[in-house]
Protein backbone atom coordinates (compact mmCIF):
# COMPACT_ATOMS: atom_id res chain seq x y z
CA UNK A 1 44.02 28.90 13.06
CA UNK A 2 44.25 26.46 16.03
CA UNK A 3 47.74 25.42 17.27
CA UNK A 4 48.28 21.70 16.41
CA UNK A 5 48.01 19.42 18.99
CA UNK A 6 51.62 19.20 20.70
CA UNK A 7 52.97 22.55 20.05
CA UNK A 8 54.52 24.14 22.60
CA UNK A 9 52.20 27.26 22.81
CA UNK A 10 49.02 24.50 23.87
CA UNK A 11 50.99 22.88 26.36
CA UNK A 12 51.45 25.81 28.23
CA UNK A 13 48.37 26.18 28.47
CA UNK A 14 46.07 24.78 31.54
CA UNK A 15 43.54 22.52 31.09
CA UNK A 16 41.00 25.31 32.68
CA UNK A 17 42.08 27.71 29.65
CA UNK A 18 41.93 25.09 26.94
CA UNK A 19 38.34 25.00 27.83
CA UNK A 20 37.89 28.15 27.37
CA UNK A 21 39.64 28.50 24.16
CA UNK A 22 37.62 25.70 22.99
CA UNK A 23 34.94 27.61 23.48
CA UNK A 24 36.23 30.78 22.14
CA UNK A 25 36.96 28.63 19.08
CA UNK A 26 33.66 27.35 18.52
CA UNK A 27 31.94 29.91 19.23
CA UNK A 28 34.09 31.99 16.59
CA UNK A 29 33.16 29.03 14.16
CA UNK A 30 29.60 29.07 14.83
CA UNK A 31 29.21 32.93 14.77
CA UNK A 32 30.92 33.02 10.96
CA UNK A 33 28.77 30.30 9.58
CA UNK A 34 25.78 32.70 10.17
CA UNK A 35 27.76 36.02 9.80
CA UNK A 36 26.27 37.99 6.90
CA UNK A 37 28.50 41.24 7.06
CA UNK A 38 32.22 41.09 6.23
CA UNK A 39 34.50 41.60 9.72
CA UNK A 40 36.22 44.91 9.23
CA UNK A 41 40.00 45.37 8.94
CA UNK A 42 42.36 47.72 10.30
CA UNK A 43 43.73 50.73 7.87
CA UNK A 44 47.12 48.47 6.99
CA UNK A 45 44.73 45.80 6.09
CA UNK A 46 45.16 43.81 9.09
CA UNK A 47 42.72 43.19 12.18
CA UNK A 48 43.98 45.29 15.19
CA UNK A 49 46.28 43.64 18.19
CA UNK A 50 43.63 42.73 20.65
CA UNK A 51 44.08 44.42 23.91
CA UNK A 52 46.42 42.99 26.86
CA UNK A 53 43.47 42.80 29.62
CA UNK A 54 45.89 41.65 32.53
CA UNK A 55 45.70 43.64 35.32
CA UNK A 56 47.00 43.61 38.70
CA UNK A 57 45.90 41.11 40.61
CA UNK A 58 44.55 38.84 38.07
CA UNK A 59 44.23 35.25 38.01
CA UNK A 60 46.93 34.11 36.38
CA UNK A 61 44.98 32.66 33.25
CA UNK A 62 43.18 36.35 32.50
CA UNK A 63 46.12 37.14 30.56
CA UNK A 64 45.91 33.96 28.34
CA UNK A 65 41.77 34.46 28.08
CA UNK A 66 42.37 38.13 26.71
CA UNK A 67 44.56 37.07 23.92
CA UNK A 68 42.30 34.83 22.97
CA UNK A 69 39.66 37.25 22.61
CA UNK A 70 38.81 38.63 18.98
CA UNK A 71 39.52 42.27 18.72
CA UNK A 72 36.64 44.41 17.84
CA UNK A 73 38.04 45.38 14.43
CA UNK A 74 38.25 41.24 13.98
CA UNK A 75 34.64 40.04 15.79
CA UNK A 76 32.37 38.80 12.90
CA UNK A 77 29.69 41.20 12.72
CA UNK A 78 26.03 39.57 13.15
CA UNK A 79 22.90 40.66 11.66
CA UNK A 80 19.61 41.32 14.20
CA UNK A 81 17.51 38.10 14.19
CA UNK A 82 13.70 38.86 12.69
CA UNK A 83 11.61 40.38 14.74
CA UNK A 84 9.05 37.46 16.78
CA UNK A 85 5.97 38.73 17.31
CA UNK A 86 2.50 37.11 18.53
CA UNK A 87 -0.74 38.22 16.88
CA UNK A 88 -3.68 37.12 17.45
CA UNK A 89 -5.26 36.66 13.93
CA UNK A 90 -8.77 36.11 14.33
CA UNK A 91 -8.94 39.58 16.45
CA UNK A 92 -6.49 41.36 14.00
CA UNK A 93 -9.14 40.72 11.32
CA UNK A 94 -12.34 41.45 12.79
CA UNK A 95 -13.50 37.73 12.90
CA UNK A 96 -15.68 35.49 15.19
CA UNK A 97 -13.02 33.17 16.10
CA UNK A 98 -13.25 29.54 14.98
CA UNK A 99 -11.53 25.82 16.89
CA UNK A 100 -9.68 23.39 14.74
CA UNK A 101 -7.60 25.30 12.76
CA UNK A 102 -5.46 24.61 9.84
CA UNK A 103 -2.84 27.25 8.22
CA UNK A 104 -0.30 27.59 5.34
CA UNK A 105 2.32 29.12 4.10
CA UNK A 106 2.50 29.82 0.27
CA UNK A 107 6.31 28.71 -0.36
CA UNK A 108 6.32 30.82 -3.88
CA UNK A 109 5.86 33.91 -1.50
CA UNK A 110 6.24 33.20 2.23
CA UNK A 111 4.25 36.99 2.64
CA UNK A 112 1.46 34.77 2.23
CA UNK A 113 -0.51 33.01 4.94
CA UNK A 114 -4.19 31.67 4.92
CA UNK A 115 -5.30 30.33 7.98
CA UNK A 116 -8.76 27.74 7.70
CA UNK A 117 -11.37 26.99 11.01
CA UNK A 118 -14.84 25.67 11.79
CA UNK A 119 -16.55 28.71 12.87
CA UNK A 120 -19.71 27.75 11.70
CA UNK A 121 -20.25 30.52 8.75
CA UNK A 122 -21.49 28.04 6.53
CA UNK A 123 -22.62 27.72 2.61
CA UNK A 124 -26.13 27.64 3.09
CA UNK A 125 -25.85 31.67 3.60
CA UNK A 126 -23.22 32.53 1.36
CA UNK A 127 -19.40 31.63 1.26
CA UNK A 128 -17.36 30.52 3.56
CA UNK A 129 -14.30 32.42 5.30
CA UNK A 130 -10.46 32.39 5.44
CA UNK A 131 -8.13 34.59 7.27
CA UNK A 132 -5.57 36.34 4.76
CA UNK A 133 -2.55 37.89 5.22
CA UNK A 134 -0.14 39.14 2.85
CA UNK A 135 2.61 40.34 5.15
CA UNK A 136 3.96 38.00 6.81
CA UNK A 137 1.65 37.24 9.86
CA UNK A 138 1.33 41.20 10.35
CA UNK A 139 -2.18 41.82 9.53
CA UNK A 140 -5.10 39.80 8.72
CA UNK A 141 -8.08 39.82 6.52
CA UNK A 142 -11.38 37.82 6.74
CA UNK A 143 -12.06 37.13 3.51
CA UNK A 144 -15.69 35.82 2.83
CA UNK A 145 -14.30 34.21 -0.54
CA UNK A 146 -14.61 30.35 -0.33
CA UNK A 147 -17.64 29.56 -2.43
CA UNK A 148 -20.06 26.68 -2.54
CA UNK A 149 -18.72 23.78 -4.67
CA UNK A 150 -21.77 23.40 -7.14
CA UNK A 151 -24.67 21.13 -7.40
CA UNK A 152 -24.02 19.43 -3.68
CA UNK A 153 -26.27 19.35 -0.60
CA UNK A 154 -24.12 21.14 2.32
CA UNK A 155 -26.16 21.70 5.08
CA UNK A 156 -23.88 22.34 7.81
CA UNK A 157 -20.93 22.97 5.88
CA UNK A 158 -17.92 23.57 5.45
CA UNK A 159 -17.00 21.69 9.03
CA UNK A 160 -14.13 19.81 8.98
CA UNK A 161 -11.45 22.17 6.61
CA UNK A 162 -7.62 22.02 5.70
CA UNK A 163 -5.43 23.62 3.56
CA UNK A 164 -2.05 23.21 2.02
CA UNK A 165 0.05 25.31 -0.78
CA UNK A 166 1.79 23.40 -3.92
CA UNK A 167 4.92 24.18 -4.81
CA UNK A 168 3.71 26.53 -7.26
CA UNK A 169 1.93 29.17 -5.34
CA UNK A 170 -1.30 26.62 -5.33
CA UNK A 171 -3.64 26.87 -2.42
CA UNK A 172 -5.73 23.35 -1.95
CA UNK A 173 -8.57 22.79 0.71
CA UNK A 174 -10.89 19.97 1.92
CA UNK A 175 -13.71 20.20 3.22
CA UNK A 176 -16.46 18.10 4.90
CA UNK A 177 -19.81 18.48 3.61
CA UNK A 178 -22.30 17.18 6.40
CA UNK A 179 -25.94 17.66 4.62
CA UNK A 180 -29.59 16.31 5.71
CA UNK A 181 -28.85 17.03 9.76
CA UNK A 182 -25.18 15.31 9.17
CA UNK A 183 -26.90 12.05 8.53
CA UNK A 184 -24.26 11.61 5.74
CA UNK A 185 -20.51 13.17 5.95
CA UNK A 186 -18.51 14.13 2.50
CA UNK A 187 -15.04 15.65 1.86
CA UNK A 188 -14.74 17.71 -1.32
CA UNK A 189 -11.45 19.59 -2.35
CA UNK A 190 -11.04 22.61 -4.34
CA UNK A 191 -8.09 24.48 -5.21
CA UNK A 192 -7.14 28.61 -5.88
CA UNK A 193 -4.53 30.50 -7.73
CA UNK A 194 -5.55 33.55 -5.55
CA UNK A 195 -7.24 33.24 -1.75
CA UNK A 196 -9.29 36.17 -1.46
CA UNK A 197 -11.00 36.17 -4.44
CA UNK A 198 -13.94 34.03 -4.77
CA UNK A 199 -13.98 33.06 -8.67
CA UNK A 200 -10.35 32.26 -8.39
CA UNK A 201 -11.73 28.90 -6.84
CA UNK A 202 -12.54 26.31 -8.96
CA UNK A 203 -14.03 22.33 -8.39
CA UNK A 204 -14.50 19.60 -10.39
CA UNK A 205 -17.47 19.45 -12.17
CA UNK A 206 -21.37 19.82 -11.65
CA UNK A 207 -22.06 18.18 -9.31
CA UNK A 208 -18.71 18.77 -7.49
CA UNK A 209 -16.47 15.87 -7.76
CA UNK A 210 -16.69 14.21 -3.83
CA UNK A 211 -13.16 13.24 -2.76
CA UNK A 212 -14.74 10.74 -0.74
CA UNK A 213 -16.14 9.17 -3.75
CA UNK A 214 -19.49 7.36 -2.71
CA UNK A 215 -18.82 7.13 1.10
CA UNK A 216 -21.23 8.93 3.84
CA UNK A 217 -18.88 8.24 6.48
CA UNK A 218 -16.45 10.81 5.66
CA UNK A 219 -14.51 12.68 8.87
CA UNK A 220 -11.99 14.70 9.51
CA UNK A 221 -10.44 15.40 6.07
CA UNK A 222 -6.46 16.41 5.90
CA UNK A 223 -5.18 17.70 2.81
CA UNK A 224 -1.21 17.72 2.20
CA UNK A 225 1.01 18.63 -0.27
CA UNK A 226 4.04 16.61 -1.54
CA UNK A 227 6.02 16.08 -5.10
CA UNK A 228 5.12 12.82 -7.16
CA UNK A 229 7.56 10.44 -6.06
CA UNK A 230 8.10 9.54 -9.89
CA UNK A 231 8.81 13.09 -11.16
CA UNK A 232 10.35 15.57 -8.60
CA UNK A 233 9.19 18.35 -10.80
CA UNK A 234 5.21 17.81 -10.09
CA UNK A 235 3.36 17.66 -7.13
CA UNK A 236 0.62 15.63 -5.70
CA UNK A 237 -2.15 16.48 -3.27
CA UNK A 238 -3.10 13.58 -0.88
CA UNK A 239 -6.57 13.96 1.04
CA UNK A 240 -6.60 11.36 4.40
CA UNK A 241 -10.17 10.94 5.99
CA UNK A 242 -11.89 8.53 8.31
CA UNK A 243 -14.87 6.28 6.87
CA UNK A 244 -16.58 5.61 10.13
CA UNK A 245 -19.12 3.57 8.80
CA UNK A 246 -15.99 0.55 7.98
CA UNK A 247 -14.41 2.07 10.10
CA UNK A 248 -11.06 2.45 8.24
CA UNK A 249 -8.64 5.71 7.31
CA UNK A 250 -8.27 6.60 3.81
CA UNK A 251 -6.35 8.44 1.61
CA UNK A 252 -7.66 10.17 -1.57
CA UNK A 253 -4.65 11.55 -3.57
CA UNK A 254 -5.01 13.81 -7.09
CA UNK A 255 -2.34 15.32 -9.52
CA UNK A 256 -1.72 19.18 -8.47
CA UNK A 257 -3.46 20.09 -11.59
CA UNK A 258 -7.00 22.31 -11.47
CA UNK A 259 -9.41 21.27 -11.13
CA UNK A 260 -8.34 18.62 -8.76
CA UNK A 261 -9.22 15.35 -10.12
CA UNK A 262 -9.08 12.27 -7.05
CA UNK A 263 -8.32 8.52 -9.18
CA UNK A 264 -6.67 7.21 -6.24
CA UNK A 265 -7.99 6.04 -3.11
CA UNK A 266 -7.08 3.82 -0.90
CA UNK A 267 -7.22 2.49 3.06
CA UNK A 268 -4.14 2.44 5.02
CA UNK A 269 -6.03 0.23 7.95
CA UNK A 270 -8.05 0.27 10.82
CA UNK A 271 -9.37 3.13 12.69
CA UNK A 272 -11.00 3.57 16.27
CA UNK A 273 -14.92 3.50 16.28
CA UNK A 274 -15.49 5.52 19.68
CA UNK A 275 -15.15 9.17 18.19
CA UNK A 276 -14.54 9.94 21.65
CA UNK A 277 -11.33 8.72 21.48
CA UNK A 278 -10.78 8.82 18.09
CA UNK A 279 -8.21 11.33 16.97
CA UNK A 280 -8.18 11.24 13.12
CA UNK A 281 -5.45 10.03 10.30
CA UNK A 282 -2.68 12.17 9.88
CA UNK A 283 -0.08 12.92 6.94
CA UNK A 284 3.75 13.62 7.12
CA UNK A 285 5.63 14.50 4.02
CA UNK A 286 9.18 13.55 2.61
CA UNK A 287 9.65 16.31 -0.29
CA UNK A 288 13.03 14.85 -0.83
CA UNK A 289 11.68 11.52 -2.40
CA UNK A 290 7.84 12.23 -2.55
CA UNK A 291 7.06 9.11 0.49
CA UNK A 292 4.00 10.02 2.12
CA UNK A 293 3.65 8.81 6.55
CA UNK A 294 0.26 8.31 7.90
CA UNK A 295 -0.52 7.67 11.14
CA UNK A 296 -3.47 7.07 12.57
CA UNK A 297 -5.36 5.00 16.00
CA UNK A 298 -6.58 1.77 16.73
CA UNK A 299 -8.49 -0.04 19.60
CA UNK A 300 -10.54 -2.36 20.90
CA UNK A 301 -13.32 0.02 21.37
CA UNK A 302 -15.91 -0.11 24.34
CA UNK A 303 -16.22 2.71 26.80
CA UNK A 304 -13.40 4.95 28.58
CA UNK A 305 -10.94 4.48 28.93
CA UNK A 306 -9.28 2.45 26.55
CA UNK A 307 -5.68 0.92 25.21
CA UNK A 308 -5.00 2.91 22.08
CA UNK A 309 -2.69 2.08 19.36
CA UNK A 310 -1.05 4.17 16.74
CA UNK A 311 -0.30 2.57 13.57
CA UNK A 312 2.08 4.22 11.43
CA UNK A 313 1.91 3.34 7.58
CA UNK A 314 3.80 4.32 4.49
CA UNK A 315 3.51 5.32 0.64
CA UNK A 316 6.19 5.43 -1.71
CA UNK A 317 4.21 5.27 -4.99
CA UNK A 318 2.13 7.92 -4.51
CA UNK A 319 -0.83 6.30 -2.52
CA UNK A 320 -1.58 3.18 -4.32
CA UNK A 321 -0.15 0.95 -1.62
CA UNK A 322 -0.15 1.73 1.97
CA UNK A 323 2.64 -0.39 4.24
CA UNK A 324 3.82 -0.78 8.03
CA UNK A 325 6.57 1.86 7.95
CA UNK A 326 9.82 -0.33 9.11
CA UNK A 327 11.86 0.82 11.89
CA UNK A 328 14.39 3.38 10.82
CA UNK A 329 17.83 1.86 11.07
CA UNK A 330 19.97 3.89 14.10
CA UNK A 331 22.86 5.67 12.66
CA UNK A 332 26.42 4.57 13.42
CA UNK A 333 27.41 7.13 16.04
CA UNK A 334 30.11 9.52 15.12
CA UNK A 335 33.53 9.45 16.89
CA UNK A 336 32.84 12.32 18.73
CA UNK A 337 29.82 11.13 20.27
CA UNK A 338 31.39 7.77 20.76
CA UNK A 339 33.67 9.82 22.93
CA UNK A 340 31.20 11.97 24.77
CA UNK A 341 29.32 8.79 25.18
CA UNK A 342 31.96 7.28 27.07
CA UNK A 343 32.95 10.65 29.08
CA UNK A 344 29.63 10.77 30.13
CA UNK A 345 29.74 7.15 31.52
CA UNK A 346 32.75 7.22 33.16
């Protein structure tokens, strides 16, 4: 327990060596929020007297800094962080590699990973590929076990893939179809219960339902993950995607149900036309309250280079409307960094 502000005992002490109880302090704070083994007590059920480290010849404030010390017997004992390793997962299972990657993370069983890519090992010779791992990151599988959603054209497909895990253990992906020489461009979405087993996946209907609906446009689908901002028990998948032939960003958004079943889509605005500067529309999730961020580019288009323009838009019932996202009110600073503020300024 600190000493209060005007006793005697803090007085004494210099300014120098209130510092560095401070410190001690905090850092005796900070250490027991995390500590997940009891500190052990002496035999008469009391931490040992810490050790007088004065010696001769010390500054005069060593004496004050030992004290303040926690014994041994006292210290908070701290478990070993996780171990960080980097693996390189393509190479750990065997594969050819792949750009434009999407992973994640099943949160039912975080031993679970899948990792998507275009790496050109398309439909039109048998199904597609995911990397698998059911350790943690440790080791990787390639597992040939995305098939062909039925009764589409493909060609060179899938291109364009992401992937995202419900709440429930779910794994959804989108893909982009890009059939007869790419002339047109799809997105279709499929979902599994199980990754590396290829009749675990199931589509909507024969013909495959097209998440893009009728649009041949279709680029750069991004699948994501959030609950149904009207019941925090179910989820919703939301699918954004270019339509360069508008050009405009959309967002396709189903019920986490199987099959996946899109009834919503809608634009949330403009998009750049040179796909040399065009970077996509991207999603950001609020689980707390089920909002939905996208944000995505605009510009006047013409050659390089050229004044881009995010636009950041917003969903809060569940991608029917899409609005300007309004600036987010700055909190009222705390005392204490009202203080440091003005320490620092002075």
């Amino acid at each position: 327990m600190l000493p209060e502000r005007n006793s005697p005992a803090l007085r004494q002490v210099p300014i120098v060596a209130r510092g560095a109880l401070a410190a001690v302090a905090a850092l005796c704070l900070a250490s027991a929020s995390v500590a997940l083994l009891p500190s052990k007590a002496s035999a008469a059920g009391a931490p040992a007297a810490p050790a007088n480290r004065a010696a001769k010849g010390a500054a005069p404030n060593s004496r004050i800094r030992a004290s303040a010390e926690p014994s041994a017997a006292a210290r908070p004992s701290l478990k070993a962080a996780p171990a960080v390793f980097t693996i390189d997962a393509s190479a750990a299972a065997g594969s050819t590699g792949g750009n434009e990657p999407s992973i994640a993370i099943n949160p039912a069983n975080p031993d679970q990973i899948v990792i998507t890519r275009f790496n050109q090992q398309f439909w039109s010779v048998g199904n597609a590929d995911l990397l698998y791992s059911t350790d943690g990151g440790r080791t990787w599988t390639e597992e040939h076990s995305i098939p062909a959603p039925p009764g589409l054209l493909t060609g060179n497909a899938p291109a364009d893939q992401t992937v995202d895990y419900g709440r429930d253990g779910t794994l959804y992906g989108t893909f982009l179809l890009c059939p007869n020489n790419c002339a047109q461009q799809q997105a279709v979405s499929g979902s599994t219960s199980d990754p590396g087993n290829p009749a675990s996946w199931s589509w909507n209907g024969n013909p495959a339902q097209l998440t893009s609906g009728t649009r041949n446009g279709a680029d750069q689908p991004w699948l994501l993950v959030n609950r149904d901002p009207a019941d925090a028990t179910k989820d919703k998948v939301y699918v954004s995607y270019e339509d360069l032939a508008v050009p405009e960003a959309r967002v396709a958004v189903s019920d986490a149900v199987n099959p996946l079943n899109f009834t919503v889509d809608n634009s949330s605005g403009a998009v750049v036309t040179n796909t040399a500067t065009s970077g996509g529309i991207r999603l950001a999730t609020d689980p707390r309250n089920g909002t939905v961020y996208s944000i995505r580019q605009t510009g006047a288009g013409g050659g390089d280079p050229q004044n881009i323009t995010y636009q950041l838009n917003r969903s809060t019932d569940g991608g029917t409307t899409w609005t300007t996202a309004s600036p987010w009110p700055r909190p009222t600073p705390t005392r204490a960094e009202r203080t440091s503020s003005a320490v620092s300024t002075h």
